[in-house]
Protein backbone atom coordinates (compact mmCIF):
# COMPACT_ATOMS: atom_id res chain seq x y z
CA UNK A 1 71.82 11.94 -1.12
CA UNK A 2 70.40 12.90 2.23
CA UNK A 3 67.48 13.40 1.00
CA UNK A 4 66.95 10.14 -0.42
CA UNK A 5 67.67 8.38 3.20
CA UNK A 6 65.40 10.90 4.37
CA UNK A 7 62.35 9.63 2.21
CA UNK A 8 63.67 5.84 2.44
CA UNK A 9 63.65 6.06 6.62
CA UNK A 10 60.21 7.81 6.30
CA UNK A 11 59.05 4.82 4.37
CA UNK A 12 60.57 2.62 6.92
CA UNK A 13 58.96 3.70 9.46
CA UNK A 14 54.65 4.39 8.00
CA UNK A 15 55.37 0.79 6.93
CA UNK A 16 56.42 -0.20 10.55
CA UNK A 17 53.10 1.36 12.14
CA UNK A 18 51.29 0.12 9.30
CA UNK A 19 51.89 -3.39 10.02
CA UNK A 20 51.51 -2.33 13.90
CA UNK A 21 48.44 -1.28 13.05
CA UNK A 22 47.60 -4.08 11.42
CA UNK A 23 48.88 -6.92 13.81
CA UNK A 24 46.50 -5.02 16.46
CA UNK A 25 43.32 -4.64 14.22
CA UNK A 26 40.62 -7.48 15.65
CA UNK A 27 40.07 -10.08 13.04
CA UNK A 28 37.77 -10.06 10.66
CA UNK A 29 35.21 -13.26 11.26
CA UNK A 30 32.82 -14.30 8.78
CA UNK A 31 30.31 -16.77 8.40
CA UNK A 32 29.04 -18.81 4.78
CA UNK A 33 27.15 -19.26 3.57
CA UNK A 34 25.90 -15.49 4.36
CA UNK A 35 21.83 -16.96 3.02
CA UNK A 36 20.44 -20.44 2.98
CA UNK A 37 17.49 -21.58 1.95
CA UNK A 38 15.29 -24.60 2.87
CA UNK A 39 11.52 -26.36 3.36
CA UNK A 40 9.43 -26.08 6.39
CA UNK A 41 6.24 -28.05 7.14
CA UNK A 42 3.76 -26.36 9.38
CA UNK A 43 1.14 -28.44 9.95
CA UNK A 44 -1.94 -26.90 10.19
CA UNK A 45 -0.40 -23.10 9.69
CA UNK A 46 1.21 -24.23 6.27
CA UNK A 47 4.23 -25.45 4.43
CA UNK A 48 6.59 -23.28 2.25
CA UNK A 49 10.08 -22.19 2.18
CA UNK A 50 11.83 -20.10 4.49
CA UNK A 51 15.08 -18.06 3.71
CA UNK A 52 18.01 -17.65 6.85
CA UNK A 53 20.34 -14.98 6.67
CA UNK A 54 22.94 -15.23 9.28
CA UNK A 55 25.98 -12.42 10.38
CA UNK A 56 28.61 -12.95 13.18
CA UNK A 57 30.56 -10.71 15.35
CA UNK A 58 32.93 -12.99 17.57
CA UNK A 59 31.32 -15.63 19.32
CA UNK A 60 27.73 -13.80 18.61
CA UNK A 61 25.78 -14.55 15.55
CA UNK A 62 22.21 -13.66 14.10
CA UNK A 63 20.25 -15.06 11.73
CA UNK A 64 17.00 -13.57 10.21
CA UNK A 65 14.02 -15.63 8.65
CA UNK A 66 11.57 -14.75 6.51
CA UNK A 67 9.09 -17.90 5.35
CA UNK A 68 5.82 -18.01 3.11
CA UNK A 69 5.38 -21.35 5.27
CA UNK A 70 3.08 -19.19 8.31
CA UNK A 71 1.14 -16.39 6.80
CA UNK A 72 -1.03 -13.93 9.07
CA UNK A 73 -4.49 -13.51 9.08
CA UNK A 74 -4.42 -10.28 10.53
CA UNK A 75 -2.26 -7.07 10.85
CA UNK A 76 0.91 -8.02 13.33
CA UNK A 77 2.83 -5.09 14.91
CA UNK A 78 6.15 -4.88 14.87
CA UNK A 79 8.26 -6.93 17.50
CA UNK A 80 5.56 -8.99 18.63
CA UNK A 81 6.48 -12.41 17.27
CA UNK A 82 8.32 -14.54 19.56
CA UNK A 83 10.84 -17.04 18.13
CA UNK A 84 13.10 -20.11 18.18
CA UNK A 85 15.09 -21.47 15.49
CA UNK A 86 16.54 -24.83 16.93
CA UNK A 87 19.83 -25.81 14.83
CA UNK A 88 21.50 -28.81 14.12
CA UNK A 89 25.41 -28.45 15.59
CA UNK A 90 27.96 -30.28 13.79
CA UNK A 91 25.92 -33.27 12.61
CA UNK A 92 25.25 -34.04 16.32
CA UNK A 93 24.17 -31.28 19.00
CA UNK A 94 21.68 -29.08 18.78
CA UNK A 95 22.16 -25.26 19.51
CA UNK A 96 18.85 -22.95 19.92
CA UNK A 97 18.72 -18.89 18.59
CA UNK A 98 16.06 -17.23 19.78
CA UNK A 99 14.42 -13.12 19.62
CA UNK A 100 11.57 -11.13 20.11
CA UNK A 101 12.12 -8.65 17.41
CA UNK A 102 9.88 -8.81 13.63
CA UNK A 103 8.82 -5.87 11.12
CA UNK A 104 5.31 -5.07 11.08
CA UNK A 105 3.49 -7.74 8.90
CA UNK A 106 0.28 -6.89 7.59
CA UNK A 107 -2.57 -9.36 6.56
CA UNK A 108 -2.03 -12.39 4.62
CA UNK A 109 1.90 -11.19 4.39
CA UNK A 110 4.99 -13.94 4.86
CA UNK A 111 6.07 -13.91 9.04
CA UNK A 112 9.75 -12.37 9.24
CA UNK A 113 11.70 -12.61 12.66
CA UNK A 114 14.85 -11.55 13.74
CA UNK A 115 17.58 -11.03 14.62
CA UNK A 116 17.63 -14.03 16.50
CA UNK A 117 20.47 -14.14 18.56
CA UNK A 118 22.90 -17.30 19.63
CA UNK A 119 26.37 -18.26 20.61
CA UNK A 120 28.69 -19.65 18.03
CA UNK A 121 32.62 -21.03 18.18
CA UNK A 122 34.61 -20.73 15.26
CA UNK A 123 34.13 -24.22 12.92
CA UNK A 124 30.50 -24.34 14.32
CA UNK A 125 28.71 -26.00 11.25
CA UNK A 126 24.57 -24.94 11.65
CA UNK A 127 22.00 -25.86 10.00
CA UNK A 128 18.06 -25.42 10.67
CA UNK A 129 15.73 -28.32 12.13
CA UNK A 130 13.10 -26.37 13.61
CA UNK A 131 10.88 -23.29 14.04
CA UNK A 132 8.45 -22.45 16.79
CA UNK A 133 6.77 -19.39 16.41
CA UNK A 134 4.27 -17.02 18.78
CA UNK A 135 2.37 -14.84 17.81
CA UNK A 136 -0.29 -13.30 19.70
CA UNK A 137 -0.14 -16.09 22.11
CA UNK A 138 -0.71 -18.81 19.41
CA UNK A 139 2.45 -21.06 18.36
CA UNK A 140 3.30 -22.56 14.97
CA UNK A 141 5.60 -25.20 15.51
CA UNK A 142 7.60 -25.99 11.86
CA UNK A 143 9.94 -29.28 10.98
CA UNK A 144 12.38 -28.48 8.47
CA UNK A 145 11.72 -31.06 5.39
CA UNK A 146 14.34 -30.52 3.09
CA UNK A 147 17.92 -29.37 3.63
CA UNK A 148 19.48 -26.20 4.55
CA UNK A 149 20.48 -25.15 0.78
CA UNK A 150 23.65 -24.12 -0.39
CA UNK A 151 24.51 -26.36 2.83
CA UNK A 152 24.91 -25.66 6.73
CA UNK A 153 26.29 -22.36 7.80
CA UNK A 154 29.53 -22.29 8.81
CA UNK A 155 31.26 -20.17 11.50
């Protein structure tokens, strides 16, 4: 018998600092969808699609884009494409990520930036409107033309 109450109370208690643990644990945030597609129009750099990938940690999120919208002519070393994806907030406001950081892209490959970096609050619904991009001191401004696709992401 005592050693039953002895295993029961030792039970007790690893599920007591379990659900300490638990209760203390930050929350888990995530952001969907994770990848959205959509349309860009570059005027006189191109037009093609671009793919967003965004994460979140707290009130700090990142997206990364790649796009076949703004090819390079020449080799482009690694973080030296400046950019800013502006995003529509909640049907209304705009909100603006920007970053300095790319891959190295050789000649005639797809530009891919990021992680851009921005501020987000938790039911923040975003979705892409525009894309300026520098590279060696030449900027490619791009209008979305279609919609973010599966649909805005949402914080």
């Amino acid at each position: 018998m005592r050693h039953s109450k002895l295993g029961t109370g030792a039970l007790v208690g690893v599920g007591v600092a379990l659900a300490g643990t638990l209760a203390m644990a930050p929350s888990s945030v995530a952001v969907t969808p994770d990848t959205a597609t959509l349309s860009f129009d570059c005027g006189s750099y191109g037009s093609g699609t671009a793919t967003l990938t965004a994460t979140q940690s707290g009130t700090q999120a990142t997206i990364d884009l790649s796009t076949s919208a703004i090819t390079s002519p020449i080799n482009i070393g690694a973080n030296s494409v400046s950019s800013t994806l502006t995003l529509t907030k909640n049907d209304s406001d705009t909100t603006v990520f920007s970053g300095s950081s790319n891959p190295a892209i050789p000649a005639g490959g797809a530009v891919s930036t990021g992680p851009l970096t921005g501020t987000v609050a938790t039911g923040d619904k975003l979705s892409a409107s525009s894309l300026q991009v520098v590279v060696l001191g030449i900027t490619a401004t791009c209008k979305a033309t279609s919609p973010q696709s599966p649909g805005p992401f949402v914080f």
